[in-house]
Protein backbone atom coordinates (compact mmCIF):
# COMPACT_ATOMS: atom_id res chain seq x y z
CA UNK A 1 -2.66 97.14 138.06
CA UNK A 2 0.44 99.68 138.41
CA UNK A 3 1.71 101.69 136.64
CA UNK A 4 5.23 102.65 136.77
CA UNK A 5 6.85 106.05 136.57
CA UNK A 6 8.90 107.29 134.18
CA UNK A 7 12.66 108.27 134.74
CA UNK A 8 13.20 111.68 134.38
CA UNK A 9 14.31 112.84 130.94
CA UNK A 10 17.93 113.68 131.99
CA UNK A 11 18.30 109.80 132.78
CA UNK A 12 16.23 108.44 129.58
CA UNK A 13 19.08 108.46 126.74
CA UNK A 14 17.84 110.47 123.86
CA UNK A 15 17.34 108.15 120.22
CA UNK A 16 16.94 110.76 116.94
CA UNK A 17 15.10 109.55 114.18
CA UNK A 18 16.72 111.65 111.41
CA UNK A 19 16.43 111.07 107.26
CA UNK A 20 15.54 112.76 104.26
CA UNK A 21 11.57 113.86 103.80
CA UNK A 22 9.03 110.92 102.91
CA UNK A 23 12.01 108.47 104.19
CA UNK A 24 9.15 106.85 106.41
CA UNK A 25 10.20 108.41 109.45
CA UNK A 26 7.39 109.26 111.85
CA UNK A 27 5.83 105.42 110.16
CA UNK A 28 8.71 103.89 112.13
CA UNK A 29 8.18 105.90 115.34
CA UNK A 30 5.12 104.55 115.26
CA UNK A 31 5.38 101.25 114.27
CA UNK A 32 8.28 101.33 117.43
CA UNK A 33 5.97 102.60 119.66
CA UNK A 34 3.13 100.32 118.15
CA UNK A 35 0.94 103.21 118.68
CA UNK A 36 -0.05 106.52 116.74
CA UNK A 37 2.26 109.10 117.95
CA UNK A 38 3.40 110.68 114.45
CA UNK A 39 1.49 112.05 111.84
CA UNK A 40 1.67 110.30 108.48
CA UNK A 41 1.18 111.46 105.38
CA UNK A 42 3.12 111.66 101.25
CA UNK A 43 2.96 115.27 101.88
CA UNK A 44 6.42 116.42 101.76
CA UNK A 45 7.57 117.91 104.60
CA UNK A 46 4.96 116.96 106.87
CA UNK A 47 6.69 117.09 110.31
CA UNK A 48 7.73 120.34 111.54
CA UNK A 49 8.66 120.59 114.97
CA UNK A 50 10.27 117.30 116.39
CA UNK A 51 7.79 114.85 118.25
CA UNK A 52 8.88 113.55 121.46
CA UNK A 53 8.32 110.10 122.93
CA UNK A 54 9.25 108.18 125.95
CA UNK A 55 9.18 104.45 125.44
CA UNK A 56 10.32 101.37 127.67
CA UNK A 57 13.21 99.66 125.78
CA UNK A 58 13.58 96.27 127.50
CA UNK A 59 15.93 95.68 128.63
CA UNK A 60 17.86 98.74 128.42
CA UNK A 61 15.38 100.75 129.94
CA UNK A 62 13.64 103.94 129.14
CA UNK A 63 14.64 106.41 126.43
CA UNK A 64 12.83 109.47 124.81
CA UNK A 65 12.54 109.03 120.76
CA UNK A 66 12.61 111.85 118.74
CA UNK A 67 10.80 111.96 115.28
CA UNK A 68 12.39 115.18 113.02
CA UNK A 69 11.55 117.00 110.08
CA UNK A 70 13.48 115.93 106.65
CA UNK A 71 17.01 116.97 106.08
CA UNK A 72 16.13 117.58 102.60
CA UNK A 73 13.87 120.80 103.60
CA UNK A 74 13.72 123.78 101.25
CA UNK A 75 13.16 127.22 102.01
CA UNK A 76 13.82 129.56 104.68
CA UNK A 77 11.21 127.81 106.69
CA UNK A 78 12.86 124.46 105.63
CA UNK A 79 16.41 125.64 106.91
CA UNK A 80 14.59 126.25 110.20
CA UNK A 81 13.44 122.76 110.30
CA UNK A 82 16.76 121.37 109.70
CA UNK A 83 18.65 123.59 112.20
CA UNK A 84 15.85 122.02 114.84
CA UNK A 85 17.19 118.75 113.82
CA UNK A 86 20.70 119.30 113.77
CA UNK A 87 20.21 120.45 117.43
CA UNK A 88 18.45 117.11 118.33
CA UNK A 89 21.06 114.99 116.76
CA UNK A 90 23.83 117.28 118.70
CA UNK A 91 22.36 115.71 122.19
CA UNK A 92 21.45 112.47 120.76
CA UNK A 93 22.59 109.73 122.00
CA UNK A 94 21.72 107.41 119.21
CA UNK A 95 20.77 108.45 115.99
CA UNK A 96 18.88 106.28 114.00
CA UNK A 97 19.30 107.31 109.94
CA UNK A 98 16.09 106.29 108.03
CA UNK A 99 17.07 105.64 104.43
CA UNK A 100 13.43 106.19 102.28
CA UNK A 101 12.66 104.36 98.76
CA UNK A 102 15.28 106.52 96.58
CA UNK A 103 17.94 104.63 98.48
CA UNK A 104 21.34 105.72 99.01
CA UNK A 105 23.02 108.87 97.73
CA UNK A 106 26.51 110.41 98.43
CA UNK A 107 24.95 113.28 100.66
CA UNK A 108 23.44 110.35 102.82
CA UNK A 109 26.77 108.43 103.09
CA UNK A 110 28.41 111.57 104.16
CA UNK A 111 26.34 112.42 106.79
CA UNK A 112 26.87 108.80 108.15
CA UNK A 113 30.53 109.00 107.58
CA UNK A 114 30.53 112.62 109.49
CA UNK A 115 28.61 111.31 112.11
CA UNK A 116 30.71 108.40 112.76
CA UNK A 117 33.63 110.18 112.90
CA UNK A 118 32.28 112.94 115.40
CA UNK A 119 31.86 109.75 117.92
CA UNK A 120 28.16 109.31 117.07
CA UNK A 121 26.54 106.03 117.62
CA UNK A 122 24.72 105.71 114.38
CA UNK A 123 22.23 102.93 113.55
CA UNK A 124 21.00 103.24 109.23
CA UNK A 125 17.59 101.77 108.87
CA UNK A 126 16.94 100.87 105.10
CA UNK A 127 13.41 100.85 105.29
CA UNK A 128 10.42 99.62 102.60
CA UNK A 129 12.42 96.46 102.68
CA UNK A 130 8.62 94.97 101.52
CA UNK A 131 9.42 96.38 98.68
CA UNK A 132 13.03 97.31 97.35
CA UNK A 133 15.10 95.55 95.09
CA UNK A 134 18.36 94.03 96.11
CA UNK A 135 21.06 96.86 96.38
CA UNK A 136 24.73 95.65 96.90
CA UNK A 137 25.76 99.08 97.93
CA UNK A 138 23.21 99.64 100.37
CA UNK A 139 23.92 95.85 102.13
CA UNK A 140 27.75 96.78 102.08
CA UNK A 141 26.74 100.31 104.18
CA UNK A 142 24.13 98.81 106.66
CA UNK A 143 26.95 95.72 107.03
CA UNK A 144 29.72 98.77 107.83
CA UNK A 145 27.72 100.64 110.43
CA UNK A 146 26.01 97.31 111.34
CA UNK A 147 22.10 98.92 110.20
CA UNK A 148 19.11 97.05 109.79
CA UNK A 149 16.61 96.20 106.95
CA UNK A 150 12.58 97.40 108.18
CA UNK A 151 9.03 97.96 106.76
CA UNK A 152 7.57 100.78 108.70
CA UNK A 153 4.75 99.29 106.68
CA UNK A 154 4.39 95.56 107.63
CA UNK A 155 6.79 95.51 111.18
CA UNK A 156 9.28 93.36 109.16
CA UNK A 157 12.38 93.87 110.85
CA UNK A 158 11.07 96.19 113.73
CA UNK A 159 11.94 93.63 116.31
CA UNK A 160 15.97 93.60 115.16
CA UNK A 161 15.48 97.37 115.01
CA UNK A 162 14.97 97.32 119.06
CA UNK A 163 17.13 94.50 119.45
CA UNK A 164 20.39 96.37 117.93
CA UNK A 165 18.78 99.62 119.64
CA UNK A 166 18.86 98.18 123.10
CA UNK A 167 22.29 96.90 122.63
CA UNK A 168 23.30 100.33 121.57
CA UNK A 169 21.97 101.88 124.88
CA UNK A 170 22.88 99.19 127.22
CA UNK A 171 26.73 100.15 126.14
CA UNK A 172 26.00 103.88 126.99
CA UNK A 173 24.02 103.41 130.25
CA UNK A 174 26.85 101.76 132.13
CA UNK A 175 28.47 104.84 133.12
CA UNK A 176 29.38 106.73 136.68
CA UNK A 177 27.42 106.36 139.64
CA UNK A 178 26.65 109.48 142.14
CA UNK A 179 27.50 107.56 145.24
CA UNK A 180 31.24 107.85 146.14
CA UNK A 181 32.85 104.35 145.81
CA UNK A 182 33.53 103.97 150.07
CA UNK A 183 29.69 103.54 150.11
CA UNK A 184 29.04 99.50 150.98
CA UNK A 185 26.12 97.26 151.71
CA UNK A 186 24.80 98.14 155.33
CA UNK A 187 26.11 101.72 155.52
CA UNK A 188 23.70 104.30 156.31
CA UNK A 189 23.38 107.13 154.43
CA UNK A 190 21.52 110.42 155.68
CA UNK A 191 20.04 112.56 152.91
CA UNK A 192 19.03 116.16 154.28
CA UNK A 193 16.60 117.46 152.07
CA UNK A 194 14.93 120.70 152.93
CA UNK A 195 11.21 121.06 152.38
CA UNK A 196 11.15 125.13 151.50
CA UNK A 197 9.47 127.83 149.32
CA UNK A 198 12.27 126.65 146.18
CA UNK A 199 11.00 122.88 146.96
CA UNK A 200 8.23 121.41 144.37
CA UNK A 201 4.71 120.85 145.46
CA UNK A 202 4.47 117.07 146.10
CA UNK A 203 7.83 116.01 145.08
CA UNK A 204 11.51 115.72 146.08
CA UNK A 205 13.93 117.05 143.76
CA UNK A 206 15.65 114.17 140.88
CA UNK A 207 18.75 114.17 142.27
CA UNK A 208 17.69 113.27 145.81
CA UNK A 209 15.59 110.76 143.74
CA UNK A 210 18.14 109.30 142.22
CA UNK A 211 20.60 109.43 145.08
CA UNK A 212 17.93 107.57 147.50
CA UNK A 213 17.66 105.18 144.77
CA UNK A 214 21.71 104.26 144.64
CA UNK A 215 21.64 103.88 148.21
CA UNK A 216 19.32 101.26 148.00
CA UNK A 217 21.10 99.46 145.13
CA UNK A 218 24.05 99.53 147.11
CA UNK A 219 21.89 97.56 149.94
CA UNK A 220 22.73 100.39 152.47
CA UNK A 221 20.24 102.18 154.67
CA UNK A 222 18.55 106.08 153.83
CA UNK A 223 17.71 107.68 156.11
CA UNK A 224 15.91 111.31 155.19
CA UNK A 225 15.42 114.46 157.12
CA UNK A 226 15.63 118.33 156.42
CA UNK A 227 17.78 120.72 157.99
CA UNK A 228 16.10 120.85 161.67
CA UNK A 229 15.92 117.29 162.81
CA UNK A 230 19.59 116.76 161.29
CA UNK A 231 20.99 117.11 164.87
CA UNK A 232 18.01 114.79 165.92
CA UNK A 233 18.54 112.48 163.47
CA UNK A 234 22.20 112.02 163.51
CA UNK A 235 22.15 111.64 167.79
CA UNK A 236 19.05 108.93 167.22
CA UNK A 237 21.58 106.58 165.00
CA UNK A 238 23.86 103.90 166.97
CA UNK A 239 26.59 104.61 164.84
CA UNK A 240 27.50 107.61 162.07
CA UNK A 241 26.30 107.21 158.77
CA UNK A 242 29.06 106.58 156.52
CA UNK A 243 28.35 109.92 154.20
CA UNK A 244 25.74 112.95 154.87
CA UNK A 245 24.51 113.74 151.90
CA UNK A 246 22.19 117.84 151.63
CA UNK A 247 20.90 120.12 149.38
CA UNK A 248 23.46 122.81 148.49
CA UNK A 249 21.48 125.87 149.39
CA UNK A 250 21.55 124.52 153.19
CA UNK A 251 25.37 123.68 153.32
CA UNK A 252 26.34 126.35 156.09
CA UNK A 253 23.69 125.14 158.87
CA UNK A 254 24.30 121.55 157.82
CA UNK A 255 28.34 121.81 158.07
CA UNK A 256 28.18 123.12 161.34
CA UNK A 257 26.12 120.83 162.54
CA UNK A 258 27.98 117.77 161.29
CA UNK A 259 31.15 116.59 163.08
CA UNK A 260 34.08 116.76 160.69
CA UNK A 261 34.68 113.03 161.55
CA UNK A 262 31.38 112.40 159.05
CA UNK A 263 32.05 112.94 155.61
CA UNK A 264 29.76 115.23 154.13
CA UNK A 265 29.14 116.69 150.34
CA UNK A 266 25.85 117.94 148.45
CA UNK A 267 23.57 116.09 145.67
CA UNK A 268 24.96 118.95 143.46
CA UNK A 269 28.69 117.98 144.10
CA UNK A 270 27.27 114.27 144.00
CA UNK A 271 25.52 114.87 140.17
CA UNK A 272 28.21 116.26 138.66
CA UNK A 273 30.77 113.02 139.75
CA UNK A 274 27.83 111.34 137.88
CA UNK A 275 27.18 113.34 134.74
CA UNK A 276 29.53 115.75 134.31
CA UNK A 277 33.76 116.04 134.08
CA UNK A 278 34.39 116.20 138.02
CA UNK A 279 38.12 117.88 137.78
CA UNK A 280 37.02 120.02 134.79
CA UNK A 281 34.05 121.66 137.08
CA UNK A 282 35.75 121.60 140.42
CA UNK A 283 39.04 123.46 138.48
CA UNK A 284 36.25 126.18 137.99
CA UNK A 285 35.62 127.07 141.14
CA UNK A 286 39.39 128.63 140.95
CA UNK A 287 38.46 131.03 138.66
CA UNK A 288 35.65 132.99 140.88
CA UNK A 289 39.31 134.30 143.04
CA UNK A 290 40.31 136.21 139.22
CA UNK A 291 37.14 137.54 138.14
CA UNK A 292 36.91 141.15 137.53
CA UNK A 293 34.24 143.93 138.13
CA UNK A 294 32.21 143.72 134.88
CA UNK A 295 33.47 140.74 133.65
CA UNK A 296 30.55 138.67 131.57
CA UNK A 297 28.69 135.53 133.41
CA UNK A 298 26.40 133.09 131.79
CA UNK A 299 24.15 131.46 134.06
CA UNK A 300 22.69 127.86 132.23
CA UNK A 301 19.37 126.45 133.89
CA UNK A 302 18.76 122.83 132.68
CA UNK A 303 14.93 123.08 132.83
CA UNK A 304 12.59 125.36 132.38
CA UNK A 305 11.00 126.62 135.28
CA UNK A 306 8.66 129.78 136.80
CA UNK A 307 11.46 132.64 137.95
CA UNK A 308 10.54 133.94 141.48
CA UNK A 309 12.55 135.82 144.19
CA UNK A 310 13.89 132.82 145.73
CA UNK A 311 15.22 131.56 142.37
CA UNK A 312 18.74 130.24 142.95
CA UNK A 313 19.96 130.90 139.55
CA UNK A 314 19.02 134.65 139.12
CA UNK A 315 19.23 135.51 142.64
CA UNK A 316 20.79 133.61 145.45
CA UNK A 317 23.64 132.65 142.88
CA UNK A 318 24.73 136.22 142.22
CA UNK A 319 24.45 137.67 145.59
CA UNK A 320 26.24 135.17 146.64
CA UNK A 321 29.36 135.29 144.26
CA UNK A 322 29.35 139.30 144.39
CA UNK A 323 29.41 138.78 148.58
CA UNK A 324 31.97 136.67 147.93
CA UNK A 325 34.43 138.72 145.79
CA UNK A 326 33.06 142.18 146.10
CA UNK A 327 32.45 142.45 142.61
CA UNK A 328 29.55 143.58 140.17
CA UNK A 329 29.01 140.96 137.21
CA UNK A 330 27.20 141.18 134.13
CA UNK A 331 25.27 137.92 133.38
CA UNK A 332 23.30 136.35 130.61
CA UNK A 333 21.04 133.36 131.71
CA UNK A 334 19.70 130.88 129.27
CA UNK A 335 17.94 128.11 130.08
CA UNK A 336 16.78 124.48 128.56
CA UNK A 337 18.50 123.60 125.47
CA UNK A 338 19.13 127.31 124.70
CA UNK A 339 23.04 127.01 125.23
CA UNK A 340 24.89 128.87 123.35
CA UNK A 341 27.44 127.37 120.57
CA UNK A 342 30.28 130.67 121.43
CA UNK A 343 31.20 131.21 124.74
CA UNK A 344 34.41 132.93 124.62
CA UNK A 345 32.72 135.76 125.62
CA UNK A 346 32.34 134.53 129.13
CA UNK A 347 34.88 134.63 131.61
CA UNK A 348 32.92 131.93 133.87
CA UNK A 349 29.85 129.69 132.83
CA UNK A 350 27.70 128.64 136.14
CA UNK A 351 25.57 125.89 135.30
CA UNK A 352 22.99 123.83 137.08
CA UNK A 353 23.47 120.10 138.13
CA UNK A 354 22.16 119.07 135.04
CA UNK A 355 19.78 116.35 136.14
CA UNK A 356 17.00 117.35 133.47
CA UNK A 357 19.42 117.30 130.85
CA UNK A 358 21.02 113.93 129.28
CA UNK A 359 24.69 112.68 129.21
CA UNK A 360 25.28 113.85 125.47
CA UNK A 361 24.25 117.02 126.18
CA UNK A 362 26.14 117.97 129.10
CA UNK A 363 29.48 116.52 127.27
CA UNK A 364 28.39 118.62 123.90
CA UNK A 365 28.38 121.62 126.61
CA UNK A 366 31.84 120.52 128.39
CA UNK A 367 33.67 120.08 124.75
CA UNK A 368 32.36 123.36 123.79
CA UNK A 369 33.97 124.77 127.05
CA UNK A 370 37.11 123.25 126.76
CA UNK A 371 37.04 123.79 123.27
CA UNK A 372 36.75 127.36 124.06
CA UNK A 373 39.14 127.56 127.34
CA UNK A 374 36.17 129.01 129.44
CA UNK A 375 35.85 127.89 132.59
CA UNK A 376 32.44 126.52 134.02
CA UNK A 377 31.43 125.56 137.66
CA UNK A 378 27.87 124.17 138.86
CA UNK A 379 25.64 126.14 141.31
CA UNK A 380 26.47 123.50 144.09
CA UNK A 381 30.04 123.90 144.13
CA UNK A 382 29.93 127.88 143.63
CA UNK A 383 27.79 127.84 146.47
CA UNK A 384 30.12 125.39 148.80
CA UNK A 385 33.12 127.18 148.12
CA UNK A 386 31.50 130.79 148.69
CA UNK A 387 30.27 129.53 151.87
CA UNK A 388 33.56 128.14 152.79
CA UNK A 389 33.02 124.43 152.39
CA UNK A 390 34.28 123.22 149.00
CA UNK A 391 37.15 121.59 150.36
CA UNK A 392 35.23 119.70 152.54
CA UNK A 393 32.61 118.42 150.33
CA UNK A 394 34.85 117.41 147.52
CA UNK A 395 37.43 115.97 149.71
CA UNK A 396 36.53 112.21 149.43
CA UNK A 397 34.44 112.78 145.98
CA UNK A 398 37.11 114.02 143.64
């Protein structure tokens, strides 16, 4: 028997299970999960940090739940708690509102109504349905925001619970693709991915996962090689592939080795057509030419990772743009969800590709920017352009 892997978390959509304290929360992540993954108890305020799960929703595919502690916290420690869960339900993609035993109040109905109108998708779970007496005002707000009736307790209801949850997902996983729209069935596709000090143990990197993975939906032909058998590779094919596709970090030795005829771009450049606002990063790269000596920088890694000397985002990243304009910078890095809310500060955000970050979260980040008027460019496209390339990888993508 096989097992198979889970997608990465920036591809599984993010559900929050959010509610007041003793609303049965962490009962329905498990009863969801059919498994122990929560700790239960009538001790108020018994989940502290948020517990993460990553669960196969047939058939909308995998998503990472998220029990939280109560919105009804007290204390200083309590206002922690629900700060830690307004941040989850800021990069949810659903939020699922358990409603306990007390039933509705007007602070609950307000939160649904503010989260409705901030674009949230919002699912209200009345749960202890085993037991509760029949509420007009509660069926009237589960009919409005189309929620469900459950028992954490006895699975009643559990079953429409995934149902309208699957639906919910299915509408919010049909977005862009990374693959440029020329690509057709029986094109091939050459993927240069170098194997280097910066590459995992083991591994290739997720978006030269998930770019392989497109090429094969699109029932065209990968064909993968790093940097020194590109020339190889590319004389060894009858005809040229209809896209070269590289790691940013070896643009320069890839460019000149492919013929302009071939069109060529990076996974970076290829992510952000996928996950991010395409114009609104590419426009970015126009502000490295106004940038001043001193000016502030904040350099946004996805994931967490080990910092060593070959770390793109602390050093090949800023030798590179101070090569490139002559210029001394100072720069703030932050990295997993450790984004910062103001930004005004910053005369240029440089952010990864994303790929270990979901969809909600990198459009919370790109509203923030706008919001803000601060311009923001990802390390692929800073790194084209400073090596004199941008225009050619984004000519056919943008």
């Amino acid at each position: 028997m096989t097992t198979a892997l889970q997608p990465h978390s920036g591809n599984r959509p993010v559900i929050a299970i959010i509610g007041n304290r003793n609303a049965g929360k962490s009962s329905l992540l498990n009863r969801l999960m059919d498994q122990d993954v929560s700790i239960v108890s009538k001790t108020l305020g018994t989940t502290t940090d948020a517990v993460m799960k990553a669960y196969e929703l047939i058939p909308a595919g995998a998503v990472t739940f998220y029990d939280t502690a109560g919105l009804d916290d007290e204390g200083d420690l309590g206002k922690k708690r629900i700060d830690a869960t307004n941040k989850i339900i800021a990069r949810a993609d659903v939020v699922v509102y358990v409603i306990g035993k007390s039933g509705l109040n007007n602070k609950i109905e307000n939160k649904l109504h503010e989260l409705h109108l901030k674009g949230v998708k919002v699912i209200p779970v009345a749960n202890f349905s085993d037991s509760r007496k029949e509420d007009k005002y509660l069926d009237a707000v589960l009919k409005l925001y189309n929620g469900v009736y459950v028992s954490a307790k006895t699975g009643a209801g559990i079953e429409n619970l995934k149902k309208r949850l699957a639906d919910v997902v299915l509408s919010i996983n049909s977005g862009k693709t990374m693959l440029p729209d020329f690509i057709k069935c029986g094109d091939t596709i050459v993927l240069v991915t170098p194997i280097d000090d910066a590459a995992p143990k083991g591994r290739m990197i997720m978006p030269e996962v998930q770019a392989l993975r497109e090429v094969l939906d699109a029932n065209a032909t990968a064909v993968v090689c790093q940097p020194q058998e590109l020339a190889a590779t590319l004389k060894s094919l009858r005809k040229n592939p209809a896209l070269v596709i590289t790691d940013s970090q070896a643009i320069k030795v890839v460019s000149e080795i492919v013929p302009e005829k071939i069109p060529l771009t990076t996974f970076s450049v290829l992510m952000a057509r996928a996950k991010w606002n395409l114009n609104q990063v590419a426009a970015g790269v126009h502000t490295i030419k106004t940038l001043n000596a001193g000016d502030k920088v904040l350099i946004a890694e996805g994931c967490s990772h080990r910092v060593t000397c070959h770390d793109i985002g602390r050093t090949l990243i800023p030798s590179l743009l101070e090569k490139c304009t002559g210029k001394k910078f100072d720069y703030t890095y932050v990295t997993g969800n450790d984004f910062p809310d103001k930004l005004s500060a910053y005369k240029l955000v440089i952010h990864c590709g994303g790929c270990m970050l979901n969809q909600k979260e990198i459009e919370r980040r790109l509203k923030l920017l706008s919001e803000q008027s601060v311009a923001v460019v990802n390390y692929g496209m800073l790194i084209s352009f400073t090596q004199g390339v941008f225009e050619r990888v984004t000519d056919q993508i943008i």
